[in-house]
C-alpha atoms as a PDB file:
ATOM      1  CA  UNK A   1      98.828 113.670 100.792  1.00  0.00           C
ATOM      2  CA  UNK A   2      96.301 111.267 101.409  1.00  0.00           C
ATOM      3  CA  UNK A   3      95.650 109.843 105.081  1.00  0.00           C
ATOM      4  CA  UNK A   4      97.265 106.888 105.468  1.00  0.00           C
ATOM      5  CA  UNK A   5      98.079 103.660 108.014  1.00  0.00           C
ATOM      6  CA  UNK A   6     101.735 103.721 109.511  1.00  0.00           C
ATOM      7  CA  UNK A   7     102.911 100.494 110.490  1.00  0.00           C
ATOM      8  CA  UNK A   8     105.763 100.465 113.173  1.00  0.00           C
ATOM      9  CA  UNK A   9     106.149  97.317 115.048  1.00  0.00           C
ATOM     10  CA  UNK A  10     108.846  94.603 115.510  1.00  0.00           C
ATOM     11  CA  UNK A  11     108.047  91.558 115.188  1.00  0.00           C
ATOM     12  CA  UNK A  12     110.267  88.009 115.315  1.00  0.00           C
ATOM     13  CA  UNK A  13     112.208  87.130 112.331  1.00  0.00           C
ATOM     14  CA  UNK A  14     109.869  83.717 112.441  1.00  0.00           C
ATOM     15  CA  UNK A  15     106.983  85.613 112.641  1.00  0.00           C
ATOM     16  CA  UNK A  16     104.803  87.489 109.895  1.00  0.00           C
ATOM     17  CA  UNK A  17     103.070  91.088 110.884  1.00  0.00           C
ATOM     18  CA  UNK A  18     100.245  91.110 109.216  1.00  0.00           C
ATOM     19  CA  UNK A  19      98.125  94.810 109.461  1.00  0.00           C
ATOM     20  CA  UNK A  20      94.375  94.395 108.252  1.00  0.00           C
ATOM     21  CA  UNK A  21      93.816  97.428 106.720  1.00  0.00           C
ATOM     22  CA  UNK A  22      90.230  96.559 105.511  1.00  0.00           C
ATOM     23  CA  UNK A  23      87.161  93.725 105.547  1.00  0.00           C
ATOM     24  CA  UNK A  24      84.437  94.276 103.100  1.00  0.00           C
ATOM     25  CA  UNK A  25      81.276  92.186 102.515  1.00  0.00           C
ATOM     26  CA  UNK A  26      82.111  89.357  99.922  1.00  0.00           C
ATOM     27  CA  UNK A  27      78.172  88.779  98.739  1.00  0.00           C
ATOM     28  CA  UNK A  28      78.073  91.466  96.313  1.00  0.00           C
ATOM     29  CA  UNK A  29      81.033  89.250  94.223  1.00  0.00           C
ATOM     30  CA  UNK A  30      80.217  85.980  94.464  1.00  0.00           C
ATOM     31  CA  UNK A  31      81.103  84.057  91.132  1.00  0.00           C
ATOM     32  CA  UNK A  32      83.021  87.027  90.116  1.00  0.00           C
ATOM     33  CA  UNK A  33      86.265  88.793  89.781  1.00  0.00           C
ATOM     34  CA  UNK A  34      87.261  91.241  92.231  1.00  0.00           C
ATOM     35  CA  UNK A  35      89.706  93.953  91.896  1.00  0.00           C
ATOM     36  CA  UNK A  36      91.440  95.363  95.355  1.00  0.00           C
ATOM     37  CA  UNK A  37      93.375  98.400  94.754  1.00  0.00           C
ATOM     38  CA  UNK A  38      95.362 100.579  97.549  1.00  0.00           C
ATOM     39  CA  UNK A  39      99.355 102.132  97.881  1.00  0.00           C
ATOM     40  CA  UNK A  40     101.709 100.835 100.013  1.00  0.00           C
ATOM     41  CA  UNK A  41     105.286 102.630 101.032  1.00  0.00           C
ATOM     42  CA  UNK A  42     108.193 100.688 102.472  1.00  0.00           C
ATOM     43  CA  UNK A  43     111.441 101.920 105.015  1.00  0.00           C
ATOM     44  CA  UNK A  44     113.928  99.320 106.239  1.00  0.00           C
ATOM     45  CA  UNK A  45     112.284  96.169 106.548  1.00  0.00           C
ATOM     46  CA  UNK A  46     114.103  93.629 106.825  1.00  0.00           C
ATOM     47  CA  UNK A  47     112.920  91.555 103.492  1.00  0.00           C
ATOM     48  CA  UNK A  48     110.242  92.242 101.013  1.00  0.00           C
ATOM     49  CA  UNK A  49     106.798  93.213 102.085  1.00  0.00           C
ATOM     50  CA  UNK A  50     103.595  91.915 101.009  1.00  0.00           C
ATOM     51  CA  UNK A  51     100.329  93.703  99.654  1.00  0.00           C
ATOM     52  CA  UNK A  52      97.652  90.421 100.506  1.00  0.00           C
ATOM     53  CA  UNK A  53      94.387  89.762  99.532  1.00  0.00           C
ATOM     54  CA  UNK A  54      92.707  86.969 101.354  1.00  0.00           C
ATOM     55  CA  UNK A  55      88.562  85.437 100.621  1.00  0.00           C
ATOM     56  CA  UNK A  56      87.786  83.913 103.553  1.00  0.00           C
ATOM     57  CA  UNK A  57      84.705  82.482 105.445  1.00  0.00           C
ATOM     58  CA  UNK A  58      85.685  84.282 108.716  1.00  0.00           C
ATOM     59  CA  UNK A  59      85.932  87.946 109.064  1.00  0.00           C
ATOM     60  CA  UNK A  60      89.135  87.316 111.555  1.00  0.00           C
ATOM     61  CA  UNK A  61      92.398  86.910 109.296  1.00  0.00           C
ATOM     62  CA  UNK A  62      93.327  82.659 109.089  1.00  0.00           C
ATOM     63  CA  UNK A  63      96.639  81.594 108.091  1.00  0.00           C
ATOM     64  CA  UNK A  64      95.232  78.797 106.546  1.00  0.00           C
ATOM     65  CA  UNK A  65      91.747  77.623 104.727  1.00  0.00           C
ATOM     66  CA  UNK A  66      91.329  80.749 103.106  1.00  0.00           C
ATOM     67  CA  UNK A  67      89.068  80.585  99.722  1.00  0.00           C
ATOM     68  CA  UNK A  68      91.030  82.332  97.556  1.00  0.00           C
ATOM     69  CA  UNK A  69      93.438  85.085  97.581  1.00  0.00           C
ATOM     70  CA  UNK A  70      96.582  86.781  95.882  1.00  0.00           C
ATOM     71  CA  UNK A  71      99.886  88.635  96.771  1.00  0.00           C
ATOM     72  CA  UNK A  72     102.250  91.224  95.692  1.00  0.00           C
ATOM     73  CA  UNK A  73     105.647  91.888  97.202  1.00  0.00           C
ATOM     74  CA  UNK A  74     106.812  94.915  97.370  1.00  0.00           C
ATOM     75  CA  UNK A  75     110.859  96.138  98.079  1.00  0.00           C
ATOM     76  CA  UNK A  76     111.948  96.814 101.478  1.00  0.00           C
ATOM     77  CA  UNK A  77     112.383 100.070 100.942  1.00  0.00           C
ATOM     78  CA  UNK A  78     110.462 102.486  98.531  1.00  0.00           C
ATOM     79  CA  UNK A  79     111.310 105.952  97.505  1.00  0.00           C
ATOM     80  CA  UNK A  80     107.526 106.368  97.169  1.00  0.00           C
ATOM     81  CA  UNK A  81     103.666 105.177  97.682  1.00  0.00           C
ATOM     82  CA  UNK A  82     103.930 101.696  94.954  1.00  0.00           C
ATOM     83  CA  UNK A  83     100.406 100.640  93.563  1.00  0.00           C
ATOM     84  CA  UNK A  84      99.405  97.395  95.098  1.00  0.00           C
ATOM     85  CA  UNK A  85      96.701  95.606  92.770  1.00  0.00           C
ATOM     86  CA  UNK A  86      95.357  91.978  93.764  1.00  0.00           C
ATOM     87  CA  UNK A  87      92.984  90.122  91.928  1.00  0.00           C
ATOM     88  CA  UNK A  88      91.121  86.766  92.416  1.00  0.00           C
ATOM     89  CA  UNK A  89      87.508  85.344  91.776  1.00  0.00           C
ATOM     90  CA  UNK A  90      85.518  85.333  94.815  1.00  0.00           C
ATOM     91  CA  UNK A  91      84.032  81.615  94.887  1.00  0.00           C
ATOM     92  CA  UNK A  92      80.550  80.624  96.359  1.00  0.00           C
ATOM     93  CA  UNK A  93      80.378  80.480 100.338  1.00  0.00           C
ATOM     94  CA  UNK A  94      82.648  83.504 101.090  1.00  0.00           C
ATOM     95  CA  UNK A  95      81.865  85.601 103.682  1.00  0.00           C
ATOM     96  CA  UNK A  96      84.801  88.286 103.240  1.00  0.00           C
ATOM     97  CA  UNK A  97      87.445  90.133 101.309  1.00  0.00           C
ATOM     98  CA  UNK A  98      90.637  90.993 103.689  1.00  0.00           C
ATOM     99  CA  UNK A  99      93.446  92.921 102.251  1.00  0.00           C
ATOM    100  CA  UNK A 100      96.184  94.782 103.810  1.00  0.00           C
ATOM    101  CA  UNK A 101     100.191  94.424 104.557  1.00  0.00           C
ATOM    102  CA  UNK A 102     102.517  91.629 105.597  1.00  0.00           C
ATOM    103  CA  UNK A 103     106.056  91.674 106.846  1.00  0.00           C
ATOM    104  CA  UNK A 104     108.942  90.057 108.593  1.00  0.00           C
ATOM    105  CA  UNK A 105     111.130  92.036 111.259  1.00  0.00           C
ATOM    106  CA  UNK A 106     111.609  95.510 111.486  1.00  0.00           C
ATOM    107  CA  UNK A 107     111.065  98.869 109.873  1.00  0.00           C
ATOM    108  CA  UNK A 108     108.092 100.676 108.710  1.00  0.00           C
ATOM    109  CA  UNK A 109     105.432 100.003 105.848  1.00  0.00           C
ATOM    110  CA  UNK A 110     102.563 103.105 105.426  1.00  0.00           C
ATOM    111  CA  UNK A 111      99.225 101.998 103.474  1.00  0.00           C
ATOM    112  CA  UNK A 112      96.902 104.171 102.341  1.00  0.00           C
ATOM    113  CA  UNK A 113      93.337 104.272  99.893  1.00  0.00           C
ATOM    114  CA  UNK A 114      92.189 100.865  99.279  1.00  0.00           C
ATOM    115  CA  UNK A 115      89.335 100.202  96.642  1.00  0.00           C
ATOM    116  CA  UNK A 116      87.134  96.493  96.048  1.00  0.00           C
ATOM    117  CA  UNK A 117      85.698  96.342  92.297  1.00  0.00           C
END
């Protein structure tokens, strides 16, 4: 199996836990579609998870003012590693490309791979 990112903590029901798995460079896709690709696994959270995708001026994760982005939800509990594909068109004046997991409460999400095309 693949290495991969195992997410653990608790976290208020208000709150989101958001785990960066990656930033990458946004220059080289300026004015263009990007493609991120990576697997996320789910066990007892307590709602859906979320595969994000955020363009962003900042290389720090913002909640708000992001550029562009795009979002997948994924069950709260997966028998397997489920292929999380965002896409969105990196617009002039980004600066990055965040993607990784979101999710409310407890349990455990694993992510793993992660691709930018």
């Amino acid at each position: 199996m693949a290495p991969c990112l195992d997410l653990d903590p608790v976290v208020e029901a208000s709150q989101r836990f958001v785990a960066l798995v990656r930033a990458v460079a946004a220059q080289p896709f300026i004015g263009k579609a990007a493609t991120v690709a990576f697997d996320a696994r789910t066990d007892g959270l307590d709602g859906e998870g979320m595969c994000i995708l955020k363009v962003q001026t900042e290389r720090e994760l913002a909640y708000g003012g992001f550029l562009a982005h795009d979002t997948k939800e994924v069950p709260a509990s997966t028998p397997d590693f489920t292929p999380c594909a965002l896409h969105t068109t990196v617009p002039s004046g980004a600066k990055w490309i965040l993607y990784g997991f979101s999710y409310r409460g407890g349990g455990r999400a694993w992510v793993r791979g992660g691709t930018v095309k």
